[in-house]
Structure formats: structure tokens, C-alpha cells
PDB file of N, CA and C in Angstrom:
ATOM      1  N   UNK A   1     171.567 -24.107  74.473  1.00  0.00           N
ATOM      2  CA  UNK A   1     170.663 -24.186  75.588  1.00  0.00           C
ATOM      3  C   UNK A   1     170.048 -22.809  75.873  1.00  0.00           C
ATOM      4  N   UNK A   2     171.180 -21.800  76.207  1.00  0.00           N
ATOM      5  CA  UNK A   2     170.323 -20.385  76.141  1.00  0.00           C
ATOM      6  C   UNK A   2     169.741 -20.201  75.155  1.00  0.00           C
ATOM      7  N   UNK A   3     169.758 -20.669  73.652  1.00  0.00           N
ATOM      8  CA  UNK A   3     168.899 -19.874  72.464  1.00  0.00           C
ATOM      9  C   UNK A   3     167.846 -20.408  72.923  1.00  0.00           C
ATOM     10  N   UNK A   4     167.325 -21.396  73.257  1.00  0.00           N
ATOM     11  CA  UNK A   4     165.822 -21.977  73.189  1.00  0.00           C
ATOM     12  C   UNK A   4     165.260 -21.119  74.162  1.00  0.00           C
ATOM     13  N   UNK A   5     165.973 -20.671  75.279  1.00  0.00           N
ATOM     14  CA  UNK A   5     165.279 -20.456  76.760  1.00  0.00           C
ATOM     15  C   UNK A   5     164.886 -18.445  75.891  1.00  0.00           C
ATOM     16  N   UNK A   6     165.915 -18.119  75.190  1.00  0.00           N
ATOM     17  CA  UNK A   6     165.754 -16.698  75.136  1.00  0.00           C
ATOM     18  C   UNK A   6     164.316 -16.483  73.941  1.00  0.00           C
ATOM     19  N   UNK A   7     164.743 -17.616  72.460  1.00  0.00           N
ATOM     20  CA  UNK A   7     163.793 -17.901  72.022  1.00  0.00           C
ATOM     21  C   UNK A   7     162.363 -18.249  72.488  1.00  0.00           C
ATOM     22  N   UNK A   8     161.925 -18.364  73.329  1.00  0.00           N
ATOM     23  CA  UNK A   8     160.626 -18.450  73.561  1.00  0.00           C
ATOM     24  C   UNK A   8     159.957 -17.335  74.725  1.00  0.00           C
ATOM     25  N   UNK A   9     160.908 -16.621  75.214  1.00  0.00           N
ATOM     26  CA  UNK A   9     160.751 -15.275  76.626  1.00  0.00           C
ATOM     27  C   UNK A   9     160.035 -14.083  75.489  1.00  0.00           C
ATOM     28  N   UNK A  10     158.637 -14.178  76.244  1.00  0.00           N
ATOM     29  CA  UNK A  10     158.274 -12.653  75.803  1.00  0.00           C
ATOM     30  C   UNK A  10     158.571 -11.325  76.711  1.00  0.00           C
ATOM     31  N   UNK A  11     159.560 -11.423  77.299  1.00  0.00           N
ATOM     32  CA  UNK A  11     160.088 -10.529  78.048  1.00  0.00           C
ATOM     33  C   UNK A  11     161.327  -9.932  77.484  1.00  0.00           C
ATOM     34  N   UNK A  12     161.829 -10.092  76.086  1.00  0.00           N
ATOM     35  CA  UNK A  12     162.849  -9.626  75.598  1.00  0.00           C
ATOM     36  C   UNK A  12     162.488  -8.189  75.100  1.00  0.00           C
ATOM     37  N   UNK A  13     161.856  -7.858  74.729  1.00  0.00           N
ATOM     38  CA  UNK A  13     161.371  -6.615  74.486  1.00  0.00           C
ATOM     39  C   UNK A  13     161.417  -4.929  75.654  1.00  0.00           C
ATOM     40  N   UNK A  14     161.505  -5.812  77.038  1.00  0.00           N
ATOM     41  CA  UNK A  14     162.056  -4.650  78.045  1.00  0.00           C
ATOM     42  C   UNK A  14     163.225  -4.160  78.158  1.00  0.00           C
ATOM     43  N   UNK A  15     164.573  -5.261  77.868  1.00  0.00           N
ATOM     44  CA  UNK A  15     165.983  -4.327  77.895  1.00  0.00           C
ATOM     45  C   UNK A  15     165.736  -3.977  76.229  1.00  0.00           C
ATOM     46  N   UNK A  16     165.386  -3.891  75.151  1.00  0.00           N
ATOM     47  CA  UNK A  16     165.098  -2.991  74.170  1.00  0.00           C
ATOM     48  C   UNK A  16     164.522  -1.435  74.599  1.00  0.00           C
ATOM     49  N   UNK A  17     163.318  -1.469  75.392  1.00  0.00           N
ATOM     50  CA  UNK A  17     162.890  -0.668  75.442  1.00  0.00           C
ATOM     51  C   UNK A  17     163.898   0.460  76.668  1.00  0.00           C
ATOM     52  N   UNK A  18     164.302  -0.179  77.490  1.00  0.00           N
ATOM     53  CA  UNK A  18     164.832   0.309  78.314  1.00  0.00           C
ATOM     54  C   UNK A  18     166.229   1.200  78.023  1.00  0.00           C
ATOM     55  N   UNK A  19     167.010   0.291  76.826  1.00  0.00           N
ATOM     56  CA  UNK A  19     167.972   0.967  75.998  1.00  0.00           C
ATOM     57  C   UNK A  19     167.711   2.384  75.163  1.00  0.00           C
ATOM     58  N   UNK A  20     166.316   2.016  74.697  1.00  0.00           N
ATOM     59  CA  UNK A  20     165.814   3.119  73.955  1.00  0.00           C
ATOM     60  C   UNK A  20     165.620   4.195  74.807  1.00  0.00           C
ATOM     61  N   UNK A  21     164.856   4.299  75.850  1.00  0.00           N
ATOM     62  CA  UNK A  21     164.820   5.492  77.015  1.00  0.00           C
ATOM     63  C   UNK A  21     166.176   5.890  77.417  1.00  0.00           C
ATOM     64  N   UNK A  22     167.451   5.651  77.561  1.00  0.00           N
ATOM     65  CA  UNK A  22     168.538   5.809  78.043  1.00  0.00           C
ATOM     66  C   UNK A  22     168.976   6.413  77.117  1.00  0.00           C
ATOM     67  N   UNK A  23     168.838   5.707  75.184  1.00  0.00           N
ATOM     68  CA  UNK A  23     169.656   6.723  74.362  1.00  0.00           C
ATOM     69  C   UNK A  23     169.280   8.135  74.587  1.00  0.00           C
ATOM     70  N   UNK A  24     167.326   7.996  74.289  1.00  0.00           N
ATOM     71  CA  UNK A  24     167.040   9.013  74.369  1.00  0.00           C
ATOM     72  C   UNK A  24     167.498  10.544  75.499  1.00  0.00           C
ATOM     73  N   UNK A  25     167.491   9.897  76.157  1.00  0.00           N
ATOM     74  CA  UNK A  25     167.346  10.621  77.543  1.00  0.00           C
ATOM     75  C   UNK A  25     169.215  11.310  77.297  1.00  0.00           C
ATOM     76  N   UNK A  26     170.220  10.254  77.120  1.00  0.00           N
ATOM     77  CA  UNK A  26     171.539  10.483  76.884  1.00  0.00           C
ATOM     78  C   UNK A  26     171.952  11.874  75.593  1.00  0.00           C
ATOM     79  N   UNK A  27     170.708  11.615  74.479  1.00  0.00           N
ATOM     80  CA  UNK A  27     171.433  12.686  73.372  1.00  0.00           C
ATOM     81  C   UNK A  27     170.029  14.244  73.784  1.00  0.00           C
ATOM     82  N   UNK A  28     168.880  13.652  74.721  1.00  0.00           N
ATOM     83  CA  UNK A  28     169.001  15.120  75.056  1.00  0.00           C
ATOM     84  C   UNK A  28     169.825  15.240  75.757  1.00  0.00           C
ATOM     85  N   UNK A  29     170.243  14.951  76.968  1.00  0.00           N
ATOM     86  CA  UNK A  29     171.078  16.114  78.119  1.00  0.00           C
ATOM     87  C   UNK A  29     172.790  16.668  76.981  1.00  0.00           C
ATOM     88  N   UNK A  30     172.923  15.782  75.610  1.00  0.00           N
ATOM     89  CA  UNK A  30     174.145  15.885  75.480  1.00  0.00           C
ATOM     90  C   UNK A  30     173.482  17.547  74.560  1.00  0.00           C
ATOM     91  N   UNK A  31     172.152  17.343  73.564  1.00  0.00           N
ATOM     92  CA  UNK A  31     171.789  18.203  73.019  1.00  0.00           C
ATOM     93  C   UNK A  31     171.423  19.625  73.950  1.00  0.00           C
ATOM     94  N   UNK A  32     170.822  19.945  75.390  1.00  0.00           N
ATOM     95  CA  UNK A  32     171.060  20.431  76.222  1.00  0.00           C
ATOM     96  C   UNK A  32     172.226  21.181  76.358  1.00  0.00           C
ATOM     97  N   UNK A  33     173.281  20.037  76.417  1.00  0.00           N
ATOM     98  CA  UNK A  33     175.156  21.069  76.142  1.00  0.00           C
ATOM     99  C   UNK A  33     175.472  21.928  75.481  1.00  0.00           C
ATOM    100  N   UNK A  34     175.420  20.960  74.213  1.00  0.00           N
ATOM    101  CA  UNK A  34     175.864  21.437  73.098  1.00  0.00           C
ATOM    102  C   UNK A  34     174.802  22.622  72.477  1.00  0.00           C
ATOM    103  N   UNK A  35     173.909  22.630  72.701  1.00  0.00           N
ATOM    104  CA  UNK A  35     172.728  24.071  72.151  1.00  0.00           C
ATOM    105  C   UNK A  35     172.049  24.824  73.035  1.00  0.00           C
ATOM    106  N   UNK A  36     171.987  24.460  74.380  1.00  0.00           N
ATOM    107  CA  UNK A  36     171.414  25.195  75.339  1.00  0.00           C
ATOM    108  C   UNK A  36     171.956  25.796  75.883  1.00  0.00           C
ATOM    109  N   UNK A  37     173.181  25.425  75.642  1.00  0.00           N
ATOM    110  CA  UNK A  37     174.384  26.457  76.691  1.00  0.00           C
ATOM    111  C   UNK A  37     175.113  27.150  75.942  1.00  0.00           C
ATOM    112  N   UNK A  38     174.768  28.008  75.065  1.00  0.00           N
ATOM    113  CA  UNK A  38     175.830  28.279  74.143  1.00  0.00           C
ATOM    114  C   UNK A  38     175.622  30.028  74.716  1.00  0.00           C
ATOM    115  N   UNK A  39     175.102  30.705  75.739  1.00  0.00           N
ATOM    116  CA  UNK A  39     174.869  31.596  75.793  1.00  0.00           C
ATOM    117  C   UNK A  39     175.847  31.755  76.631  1.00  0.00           C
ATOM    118  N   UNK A  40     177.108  32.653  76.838  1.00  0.00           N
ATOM    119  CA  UNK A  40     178.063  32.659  77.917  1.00  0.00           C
ATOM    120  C   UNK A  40     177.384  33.246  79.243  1.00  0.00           C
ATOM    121  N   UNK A  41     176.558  34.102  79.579  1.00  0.00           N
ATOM    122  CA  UNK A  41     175.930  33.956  80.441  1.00  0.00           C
ATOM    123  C   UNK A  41     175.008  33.159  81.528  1.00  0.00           C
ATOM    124  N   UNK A  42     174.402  32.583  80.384  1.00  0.00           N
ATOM    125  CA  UNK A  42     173.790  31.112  81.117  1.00  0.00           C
ATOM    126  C   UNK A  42     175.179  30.376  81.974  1.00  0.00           C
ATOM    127  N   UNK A  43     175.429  30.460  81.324  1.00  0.00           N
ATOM    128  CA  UNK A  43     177.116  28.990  81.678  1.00  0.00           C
ATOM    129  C   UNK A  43     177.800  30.009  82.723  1.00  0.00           C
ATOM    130  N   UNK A  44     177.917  30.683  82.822  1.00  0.00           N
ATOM    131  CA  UNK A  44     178.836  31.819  84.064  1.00  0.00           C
ATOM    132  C   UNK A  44     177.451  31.718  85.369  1.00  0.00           C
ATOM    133  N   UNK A  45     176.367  31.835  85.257  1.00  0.00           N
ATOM    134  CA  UNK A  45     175.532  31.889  85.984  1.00  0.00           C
ATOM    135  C   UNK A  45     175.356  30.333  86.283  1.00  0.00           C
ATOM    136  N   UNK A  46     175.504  29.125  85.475  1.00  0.00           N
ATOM    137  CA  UNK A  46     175.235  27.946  86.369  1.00  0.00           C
ATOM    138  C   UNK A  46     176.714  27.147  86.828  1.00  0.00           C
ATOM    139  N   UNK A  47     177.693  28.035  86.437  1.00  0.00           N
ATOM    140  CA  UNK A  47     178.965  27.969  87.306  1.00  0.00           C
ATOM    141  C   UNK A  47     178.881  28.348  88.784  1.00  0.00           C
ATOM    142  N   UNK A  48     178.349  29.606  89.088  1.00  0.00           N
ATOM    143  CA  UNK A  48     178.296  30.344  90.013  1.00  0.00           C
ATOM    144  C   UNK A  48     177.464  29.447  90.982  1.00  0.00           C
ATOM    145  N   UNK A  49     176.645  28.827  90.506  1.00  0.00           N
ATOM    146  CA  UNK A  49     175.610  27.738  91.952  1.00  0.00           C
ATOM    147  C   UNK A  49     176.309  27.507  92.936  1.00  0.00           C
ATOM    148  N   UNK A  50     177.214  27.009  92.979  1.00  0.00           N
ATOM    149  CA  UNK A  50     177.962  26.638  94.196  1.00  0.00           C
ATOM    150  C   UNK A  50     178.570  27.517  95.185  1.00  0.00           C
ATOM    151  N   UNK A  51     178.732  28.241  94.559  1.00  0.00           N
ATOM    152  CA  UNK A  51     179.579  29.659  95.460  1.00  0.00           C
ATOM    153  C   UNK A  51     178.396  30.442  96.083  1.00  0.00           C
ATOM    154  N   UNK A  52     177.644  30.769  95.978  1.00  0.00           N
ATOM    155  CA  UNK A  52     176.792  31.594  96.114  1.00  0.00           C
ATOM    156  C   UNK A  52     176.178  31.324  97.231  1.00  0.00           C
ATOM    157  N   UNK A  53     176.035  32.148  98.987  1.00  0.00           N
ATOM    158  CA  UNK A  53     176.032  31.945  99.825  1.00  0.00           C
ATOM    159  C   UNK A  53     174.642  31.561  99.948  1.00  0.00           C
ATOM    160  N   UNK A  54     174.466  30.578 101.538  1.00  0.00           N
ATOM    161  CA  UNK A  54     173.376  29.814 101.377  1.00  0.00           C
ATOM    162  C   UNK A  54     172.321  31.019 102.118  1.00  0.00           C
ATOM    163  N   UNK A  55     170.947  30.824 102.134  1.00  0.00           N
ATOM    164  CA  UNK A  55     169.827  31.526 102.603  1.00  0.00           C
ATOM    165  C   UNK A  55     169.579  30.834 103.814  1.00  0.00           C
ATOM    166  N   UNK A  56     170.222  31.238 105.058  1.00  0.00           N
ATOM    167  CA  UNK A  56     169.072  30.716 105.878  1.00  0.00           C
ATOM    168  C   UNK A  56     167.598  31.095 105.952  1.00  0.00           C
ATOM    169  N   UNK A  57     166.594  30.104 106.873  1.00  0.00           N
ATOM    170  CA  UNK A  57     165.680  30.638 106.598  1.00  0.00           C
ATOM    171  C   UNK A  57     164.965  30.286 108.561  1.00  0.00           C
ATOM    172  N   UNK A  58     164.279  31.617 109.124  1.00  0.00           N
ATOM    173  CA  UNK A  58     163.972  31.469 110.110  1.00  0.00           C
ATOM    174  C   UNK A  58     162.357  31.075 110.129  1.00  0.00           C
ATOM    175  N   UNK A  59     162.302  30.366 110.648  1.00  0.00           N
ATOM    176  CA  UNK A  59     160.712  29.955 110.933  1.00  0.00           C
ATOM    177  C   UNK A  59     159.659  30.633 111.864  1.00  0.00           C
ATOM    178  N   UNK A  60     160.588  31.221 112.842  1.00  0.00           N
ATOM    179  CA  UNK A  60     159.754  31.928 113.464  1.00  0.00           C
ATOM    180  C   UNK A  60     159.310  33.164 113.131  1.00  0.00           C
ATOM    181  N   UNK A  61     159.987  33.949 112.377  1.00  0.00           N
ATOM    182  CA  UNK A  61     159.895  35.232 111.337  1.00  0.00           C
ATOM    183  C   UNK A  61     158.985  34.892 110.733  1.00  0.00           C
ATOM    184  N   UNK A  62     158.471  34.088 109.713  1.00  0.00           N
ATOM    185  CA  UNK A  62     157.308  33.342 109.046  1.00  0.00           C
ATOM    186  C   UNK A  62     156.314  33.321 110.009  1.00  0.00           C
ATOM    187  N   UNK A  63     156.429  32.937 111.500  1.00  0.00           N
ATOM    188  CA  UNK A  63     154.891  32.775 111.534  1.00  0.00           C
ATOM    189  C   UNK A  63     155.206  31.573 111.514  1.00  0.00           C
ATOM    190  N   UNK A  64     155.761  30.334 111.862  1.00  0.00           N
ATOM    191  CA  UNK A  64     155.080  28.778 111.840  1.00  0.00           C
ATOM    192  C   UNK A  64     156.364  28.722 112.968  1.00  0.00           C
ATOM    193  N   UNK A  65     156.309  29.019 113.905  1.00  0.00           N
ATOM    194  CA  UNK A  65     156.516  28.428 115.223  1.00  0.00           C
ATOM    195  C   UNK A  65     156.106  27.353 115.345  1.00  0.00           C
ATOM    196  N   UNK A  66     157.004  26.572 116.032  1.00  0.00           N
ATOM    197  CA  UNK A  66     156.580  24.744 116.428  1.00  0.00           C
ATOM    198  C   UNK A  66     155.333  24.741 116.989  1.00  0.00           C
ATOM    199  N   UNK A  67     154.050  24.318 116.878  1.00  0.00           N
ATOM    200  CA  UNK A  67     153.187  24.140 117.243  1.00  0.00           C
ATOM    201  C   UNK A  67     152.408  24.053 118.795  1.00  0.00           C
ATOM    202  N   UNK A  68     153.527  23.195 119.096  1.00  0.00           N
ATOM    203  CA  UNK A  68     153.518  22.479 120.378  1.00  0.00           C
ATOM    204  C   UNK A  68     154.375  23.632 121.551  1.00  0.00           C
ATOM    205  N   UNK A  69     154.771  24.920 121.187  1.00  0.00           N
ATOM    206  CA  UNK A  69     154.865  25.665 122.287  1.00  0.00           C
ATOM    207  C   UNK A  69     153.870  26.598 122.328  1.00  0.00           C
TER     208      UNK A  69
END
């Protein structure tokens, strides 16, 4: 019963395509790893993101005071 219903859907062709974007997308970020990061610096520096204290930022120093005072 499903072969006939799948057999005649020209809509089978989107989870193909959709698989294909995912491999792709999957062996760059893995190629990314494995060759982009091979610099120990890079990798010590995108360790460090998290630690690294945040910037506040004042608006009124800028110049864009709330409008409306």
C-alpha cells in the first residue's frame, strides 16, 4: 500500500536533497576541526571566549541618550 502511494509522490526528491545539505554542511564543520584548527593558538584563543570579561557598553557616553528625555 505504501509502495504505490510513495511510487507516484514527486515530492521524494526533498528528504534527498535535504540529506545532501546536512552531509555537506556536517564534513565541513568536521573539516573546519580537523584542518582549521590545527594552529595551537587559534584553539587557546577560541578556548578563552568564555572567560574573557564582558564589555559593558554605556549609551549615554555615545551620544544616543533615550530620545524621549
Amino acid at each position: 500500500m505504501y509502495q504505490e502511494f510513495y511510487d507516484k509522490s514527486d515530492l521524494l526528491a526533498w528528504p534527498l536533497v535535504g540529506l545532501v545539505i546536512f552531509i555537506a554542511i556536517f564534513l565541513a564543520v568536521l573539516g573546519y576541526v580537523f584542518v582549521g584548527l590545527k594552529s595551537k593558538a587559534k584553539v587557546d584563543k577560541i578556548a578563552g571566549l568564555p572567560l574573557e570579561p564582558e564589555i559593558e557598553y554605556d549609551a549615554h557616553a555615545e551620544g544616543r541618550a533615550n530620545s524621549n528625555e
